[in-house]
C-alpha atoms as a PDB file:
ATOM      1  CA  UNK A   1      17.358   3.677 -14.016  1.00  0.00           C
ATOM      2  CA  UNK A   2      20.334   3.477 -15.981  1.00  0.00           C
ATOM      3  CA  UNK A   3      18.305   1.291 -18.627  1.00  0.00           C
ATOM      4  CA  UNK A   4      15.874   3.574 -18.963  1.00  0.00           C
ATOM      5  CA  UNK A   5      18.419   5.656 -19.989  1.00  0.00           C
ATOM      6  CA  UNK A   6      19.731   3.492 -22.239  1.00  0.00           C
ATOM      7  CA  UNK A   7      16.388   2.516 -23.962  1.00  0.00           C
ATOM      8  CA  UNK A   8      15.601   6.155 -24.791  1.00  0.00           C
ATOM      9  CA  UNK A   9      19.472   6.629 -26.074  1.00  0.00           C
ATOM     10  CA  UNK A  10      18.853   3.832 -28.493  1.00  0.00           C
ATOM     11  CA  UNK A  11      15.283   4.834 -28.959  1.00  0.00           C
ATOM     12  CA  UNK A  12      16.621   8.761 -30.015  1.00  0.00           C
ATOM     13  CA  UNK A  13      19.265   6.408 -32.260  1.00  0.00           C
ATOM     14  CA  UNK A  14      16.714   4.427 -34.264  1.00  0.00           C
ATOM     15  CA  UNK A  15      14.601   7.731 -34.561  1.00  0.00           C
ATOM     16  CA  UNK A  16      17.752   9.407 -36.101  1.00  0.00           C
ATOM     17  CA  UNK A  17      18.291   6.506 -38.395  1.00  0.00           C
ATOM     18  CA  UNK A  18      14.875   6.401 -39.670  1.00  0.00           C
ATOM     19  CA  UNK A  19      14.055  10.483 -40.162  1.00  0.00           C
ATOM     20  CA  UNK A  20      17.075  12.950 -39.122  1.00  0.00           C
ATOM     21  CA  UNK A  21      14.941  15.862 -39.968  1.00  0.00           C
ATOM     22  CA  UNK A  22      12.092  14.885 -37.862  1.00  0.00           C
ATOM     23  CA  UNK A  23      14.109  13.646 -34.728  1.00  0.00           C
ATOM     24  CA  UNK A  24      16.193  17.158 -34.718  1.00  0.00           C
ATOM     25  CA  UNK A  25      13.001  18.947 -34.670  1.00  0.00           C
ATOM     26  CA  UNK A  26      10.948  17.036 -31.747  1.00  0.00           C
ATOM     27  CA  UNK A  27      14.561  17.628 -30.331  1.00  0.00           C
ATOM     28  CA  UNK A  28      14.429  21.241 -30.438  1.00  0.00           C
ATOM     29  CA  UNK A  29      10.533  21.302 -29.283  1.00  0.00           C
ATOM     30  CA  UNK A  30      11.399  19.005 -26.597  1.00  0.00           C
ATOM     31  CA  UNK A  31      14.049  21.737 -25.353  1.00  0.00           C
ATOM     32  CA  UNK A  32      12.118  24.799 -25.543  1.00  0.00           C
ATOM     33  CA  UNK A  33       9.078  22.790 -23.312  1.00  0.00           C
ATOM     34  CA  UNK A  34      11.843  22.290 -21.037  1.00  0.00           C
ATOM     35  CA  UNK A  35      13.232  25.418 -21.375  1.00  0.00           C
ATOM     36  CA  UNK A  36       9.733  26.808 -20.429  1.00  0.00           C
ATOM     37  CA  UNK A  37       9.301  24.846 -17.517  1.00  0.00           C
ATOM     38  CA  UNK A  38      12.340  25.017 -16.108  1.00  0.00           C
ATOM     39  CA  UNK A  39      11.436  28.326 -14.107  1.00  0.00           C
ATOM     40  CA  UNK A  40       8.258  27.078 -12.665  1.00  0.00           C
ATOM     41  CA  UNK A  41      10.353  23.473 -11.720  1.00  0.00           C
ATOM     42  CA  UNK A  42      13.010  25.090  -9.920  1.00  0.00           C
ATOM     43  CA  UNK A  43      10.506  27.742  -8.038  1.00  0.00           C
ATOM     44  CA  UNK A  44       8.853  24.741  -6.650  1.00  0.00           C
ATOM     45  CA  UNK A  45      11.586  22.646  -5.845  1.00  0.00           C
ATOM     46  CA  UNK A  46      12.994  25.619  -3.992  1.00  0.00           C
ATOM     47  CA  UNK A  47      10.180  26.298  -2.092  1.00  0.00           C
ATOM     48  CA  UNK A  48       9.493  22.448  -1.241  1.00  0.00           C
ATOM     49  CA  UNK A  49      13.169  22.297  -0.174  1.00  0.00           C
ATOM     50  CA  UNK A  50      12.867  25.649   2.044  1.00  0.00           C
ATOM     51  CA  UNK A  51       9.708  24.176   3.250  1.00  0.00           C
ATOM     52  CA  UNK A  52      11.532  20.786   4.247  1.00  0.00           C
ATOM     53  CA  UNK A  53      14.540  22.258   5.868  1.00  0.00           C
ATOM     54  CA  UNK A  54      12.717  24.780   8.314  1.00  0.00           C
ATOM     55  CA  UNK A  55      10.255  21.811   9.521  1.00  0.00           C
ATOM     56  CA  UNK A  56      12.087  18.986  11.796  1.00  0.00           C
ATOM     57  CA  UNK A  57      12.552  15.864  10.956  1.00  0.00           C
ATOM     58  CA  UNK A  58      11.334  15.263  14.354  1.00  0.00           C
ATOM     59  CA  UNK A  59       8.035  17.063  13.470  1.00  0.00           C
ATOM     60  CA  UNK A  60       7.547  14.983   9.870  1.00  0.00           C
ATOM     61  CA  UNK A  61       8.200  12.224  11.865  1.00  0.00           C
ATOM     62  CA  UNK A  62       5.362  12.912  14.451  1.00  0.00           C
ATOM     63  CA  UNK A  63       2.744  13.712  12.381  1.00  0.00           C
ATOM     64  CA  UNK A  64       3.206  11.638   9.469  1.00  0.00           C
ATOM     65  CA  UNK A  65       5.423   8.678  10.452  1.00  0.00           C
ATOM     66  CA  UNK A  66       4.589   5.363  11.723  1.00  0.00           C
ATOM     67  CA  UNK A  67       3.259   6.206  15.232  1.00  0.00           C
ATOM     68  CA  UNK A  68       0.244   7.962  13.959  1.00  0.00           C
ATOM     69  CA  UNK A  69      -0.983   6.097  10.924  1.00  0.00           C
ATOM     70  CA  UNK A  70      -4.256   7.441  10.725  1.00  0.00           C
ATOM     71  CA  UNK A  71      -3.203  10.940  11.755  1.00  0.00           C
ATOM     72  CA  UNK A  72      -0.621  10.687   8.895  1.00  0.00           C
ATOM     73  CA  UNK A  73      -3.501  10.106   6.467  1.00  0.00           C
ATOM     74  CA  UNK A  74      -5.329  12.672   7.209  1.00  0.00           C
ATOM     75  CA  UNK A  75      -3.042  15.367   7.224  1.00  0.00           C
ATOM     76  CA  UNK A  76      -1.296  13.981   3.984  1.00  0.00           C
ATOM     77  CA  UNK A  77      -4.903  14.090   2.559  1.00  0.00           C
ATOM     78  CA  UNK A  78      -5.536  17.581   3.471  1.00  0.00           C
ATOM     79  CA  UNK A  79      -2.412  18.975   2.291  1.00  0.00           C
ATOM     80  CA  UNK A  80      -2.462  17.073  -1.210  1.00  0.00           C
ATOM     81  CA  UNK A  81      -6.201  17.558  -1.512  1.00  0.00           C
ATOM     82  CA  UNK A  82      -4.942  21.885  -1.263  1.00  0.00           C
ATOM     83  CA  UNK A  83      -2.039  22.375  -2.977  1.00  0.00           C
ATOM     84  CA  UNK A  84      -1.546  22.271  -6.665  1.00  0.00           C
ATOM     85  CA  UNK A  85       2.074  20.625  -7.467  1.00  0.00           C
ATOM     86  CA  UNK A  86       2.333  18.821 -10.646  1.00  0.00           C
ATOM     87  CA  UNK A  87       3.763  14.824 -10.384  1.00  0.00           C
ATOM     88  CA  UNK A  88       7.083  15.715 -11.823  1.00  0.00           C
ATOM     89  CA  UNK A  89       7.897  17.836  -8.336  1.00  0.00           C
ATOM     90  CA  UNK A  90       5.383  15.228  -5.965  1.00  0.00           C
ATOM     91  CA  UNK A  91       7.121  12.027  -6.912  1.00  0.00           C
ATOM     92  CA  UNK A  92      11.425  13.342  -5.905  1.00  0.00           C
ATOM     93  CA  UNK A  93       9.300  15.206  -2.653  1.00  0.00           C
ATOM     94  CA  UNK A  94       7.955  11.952  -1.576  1.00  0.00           C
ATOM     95  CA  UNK A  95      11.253  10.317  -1.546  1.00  0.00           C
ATOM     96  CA  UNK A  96      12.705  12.517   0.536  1.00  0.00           C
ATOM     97  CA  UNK A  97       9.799  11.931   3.131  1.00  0.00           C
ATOM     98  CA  UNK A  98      10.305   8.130   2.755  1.00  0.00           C
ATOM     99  CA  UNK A  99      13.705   8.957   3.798  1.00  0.00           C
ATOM    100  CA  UNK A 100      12.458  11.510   6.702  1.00  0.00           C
ATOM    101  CA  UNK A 101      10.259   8.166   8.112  1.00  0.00           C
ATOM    102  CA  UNK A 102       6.715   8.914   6.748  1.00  0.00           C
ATOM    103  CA  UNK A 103       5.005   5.616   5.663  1.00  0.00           C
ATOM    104  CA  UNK A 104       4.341   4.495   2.374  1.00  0.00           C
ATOM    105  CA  UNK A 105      -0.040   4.471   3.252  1.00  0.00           C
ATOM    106  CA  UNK A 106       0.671   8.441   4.252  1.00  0.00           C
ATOM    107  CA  UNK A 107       2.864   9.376   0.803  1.00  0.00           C
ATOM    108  CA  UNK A 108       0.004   7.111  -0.787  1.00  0.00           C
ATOM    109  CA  UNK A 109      -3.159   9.376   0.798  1.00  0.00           C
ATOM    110  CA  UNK A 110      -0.707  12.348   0.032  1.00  0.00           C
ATOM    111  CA  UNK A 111       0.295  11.733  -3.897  1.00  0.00           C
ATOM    112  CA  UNK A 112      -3.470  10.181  -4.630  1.00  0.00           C
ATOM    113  CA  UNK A 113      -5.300  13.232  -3.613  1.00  0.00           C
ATOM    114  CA  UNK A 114      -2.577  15.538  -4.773  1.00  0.00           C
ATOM    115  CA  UNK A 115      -3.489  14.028  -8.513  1.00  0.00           C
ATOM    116  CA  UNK A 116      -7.540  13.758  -7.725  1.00  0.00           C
ATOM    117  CA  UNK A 117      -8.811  16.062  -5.324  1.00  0.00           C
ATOM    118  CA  UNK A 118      -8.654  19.615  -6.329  1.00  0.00           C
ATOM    119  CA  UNK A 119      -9.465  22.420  -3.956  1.00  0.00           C
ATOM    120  CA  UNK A 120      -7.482  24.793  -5.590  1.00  0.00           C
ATOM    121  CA  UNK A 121      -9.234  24.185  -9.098  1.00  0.00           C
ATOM    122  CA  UNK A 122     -12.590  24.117  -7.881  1.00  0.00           C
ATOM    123  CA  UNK A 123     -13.648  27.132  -9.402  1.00  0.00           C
ATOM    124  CA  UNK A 124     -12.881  26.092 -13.335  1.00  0.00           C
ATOM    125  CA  UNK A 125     -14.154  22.228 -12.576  1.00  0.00           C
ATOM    126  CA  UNK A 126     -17.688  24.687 -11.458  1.00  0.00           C
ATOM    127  CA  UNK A 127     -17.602  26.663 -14.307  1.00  0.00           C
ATOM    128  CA  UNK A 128     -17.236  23.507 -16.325  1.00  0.00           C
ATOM    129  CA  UNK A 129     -18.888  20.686 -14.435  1.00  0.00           C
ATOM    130  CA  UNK A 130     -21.460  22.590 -11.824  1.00  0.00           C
ATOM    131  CA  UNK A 131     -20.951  22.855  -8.718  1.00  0.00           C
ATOM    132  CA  UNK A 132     -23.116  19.135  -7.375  1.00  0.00           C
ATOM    133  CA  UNK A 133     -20.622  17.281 -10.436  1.00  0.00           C
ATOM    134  CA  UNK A 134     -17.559  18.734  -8.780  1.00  0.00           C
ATOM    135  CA  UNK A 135     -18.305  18.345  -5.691  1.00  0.00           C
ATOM    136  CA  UNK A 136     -19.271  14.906  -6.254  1.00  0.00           C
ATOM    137  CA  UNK A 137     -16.074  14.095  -8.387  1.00  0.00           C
ATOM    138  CA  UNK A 138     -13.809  15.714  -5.308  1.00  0.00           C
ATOM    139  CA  UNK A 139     -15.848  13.898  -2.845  1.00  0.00           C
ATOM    140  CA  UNK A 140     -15.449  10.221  -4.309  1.00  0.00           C
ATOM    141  CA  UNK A 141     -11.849  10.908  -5.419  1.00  0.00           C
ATOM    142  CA  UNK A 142     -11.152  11.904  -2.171  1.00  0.00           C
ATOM    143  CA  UNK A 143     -12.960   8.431  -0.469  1.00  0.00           C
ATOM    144  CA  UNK A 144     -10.533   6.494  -3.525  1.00  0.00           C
ATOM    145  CA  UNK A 145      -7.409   8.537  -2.294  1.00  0.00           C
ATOM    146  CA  UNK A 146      -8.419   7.024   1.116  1.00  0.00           C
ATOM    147  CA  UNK A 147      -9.152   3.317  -0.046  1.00  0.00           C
ATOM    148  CA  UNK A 148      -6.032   3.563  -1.880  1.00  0.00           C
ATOM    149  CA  UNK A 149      -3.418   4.529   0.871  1.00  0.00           C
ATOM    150  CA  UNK A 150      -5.354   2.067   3.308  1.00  0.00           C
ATOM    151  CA  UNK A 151      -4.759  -1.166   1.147  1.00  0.00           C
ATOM    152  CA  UNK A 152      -1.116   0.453   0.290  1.00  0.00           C
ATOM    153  CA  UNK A 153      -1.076   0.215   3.733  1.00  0.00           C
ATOM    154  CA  UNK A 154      -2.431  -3.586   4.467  1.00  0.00           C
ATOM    155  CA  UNK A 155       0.057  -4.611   1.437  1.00  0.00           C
ATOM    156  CA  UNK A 156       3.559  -2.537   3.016  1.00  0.00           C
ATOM    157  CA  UNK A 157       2.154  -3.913   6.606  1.00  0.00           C
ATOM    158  CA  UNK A 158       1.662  -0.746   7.764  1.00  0.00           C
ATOM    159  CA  UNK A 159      -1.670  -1.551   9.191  1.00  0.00           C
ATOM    160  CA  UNK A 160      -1.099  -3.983  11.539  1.00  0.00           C
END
């Protein structure tokens, strides 16, 4: 990680070098995005970590850990296929389940159709799509989200 860091450092640097005007202002767009989002980033992350301290590990573990696979899927599917949580919040969350026990195929099944299936937004894909296009488009992203987290699965040998 600490590269990445460093690339963008000497990235920003070269940037500088080349245009000091322009770099200083994608700087100070750059802060108020993050400035904006800030509020709605910290909301969620509060309410993710409420969320994970009132329910067991014990009870993560049950439903979504190694013992039931298949259960895991499907309840990782039907949570991410409901709730609208941008990557940026979905990707930390996940590690902490990794570290909680719950399988790479379920955090797979969870993060796919968190990305692809959209319950939540089904009302603007209508207006925009029709109803038969969305409902197709949720349908076969949803059968992807579930190919996906199955061959995660086969390749972390969680199948088997």
């Amino acid at each position: 990680m600490y590269y990445l860091y460093a690339f963008t450092g000497l990235l920003l640097l070269i940037s500088f070098i080349a245009n000091k005007e322009k770099t200083f202002r994608a700087l100070k767009i750059s802060i108020k995005r993050f400035v904006k989002i800030i509020p709605a980033f910290l909301a969620m992350l509060i309410l993710v970590s409420i969320v994970l301290f009132l329910v067991p590990d014990e009870t993560i573990s049950r439903y979504l850990g190694n013992d039931n696979s298949y259960l895991g899927i499907l309840v990782a599917s039907f949570f991410g296929s409901i709730i609208f949580m941008p990557g940026f919040i979905a990707f930390p969350l996940c590690g902490i389940l990794l570290s909680k026990g719950v399988t790479y195929m379920v955090l797979s099944a969870f993060t796919t159709t968190l990305m692809m299936v959209g319950v939540l937004t089904f009302p603007i894909e209508k207006e925009y799509l029709g109803t038969k296009v969305t409902i197709l488009r949720n349908f076969i992203s949803l059968l992807i989200a579930l190919i996906v987290a199955l061959t995660t699965g086969f390749f972390f040998g969680e199948l088997f």
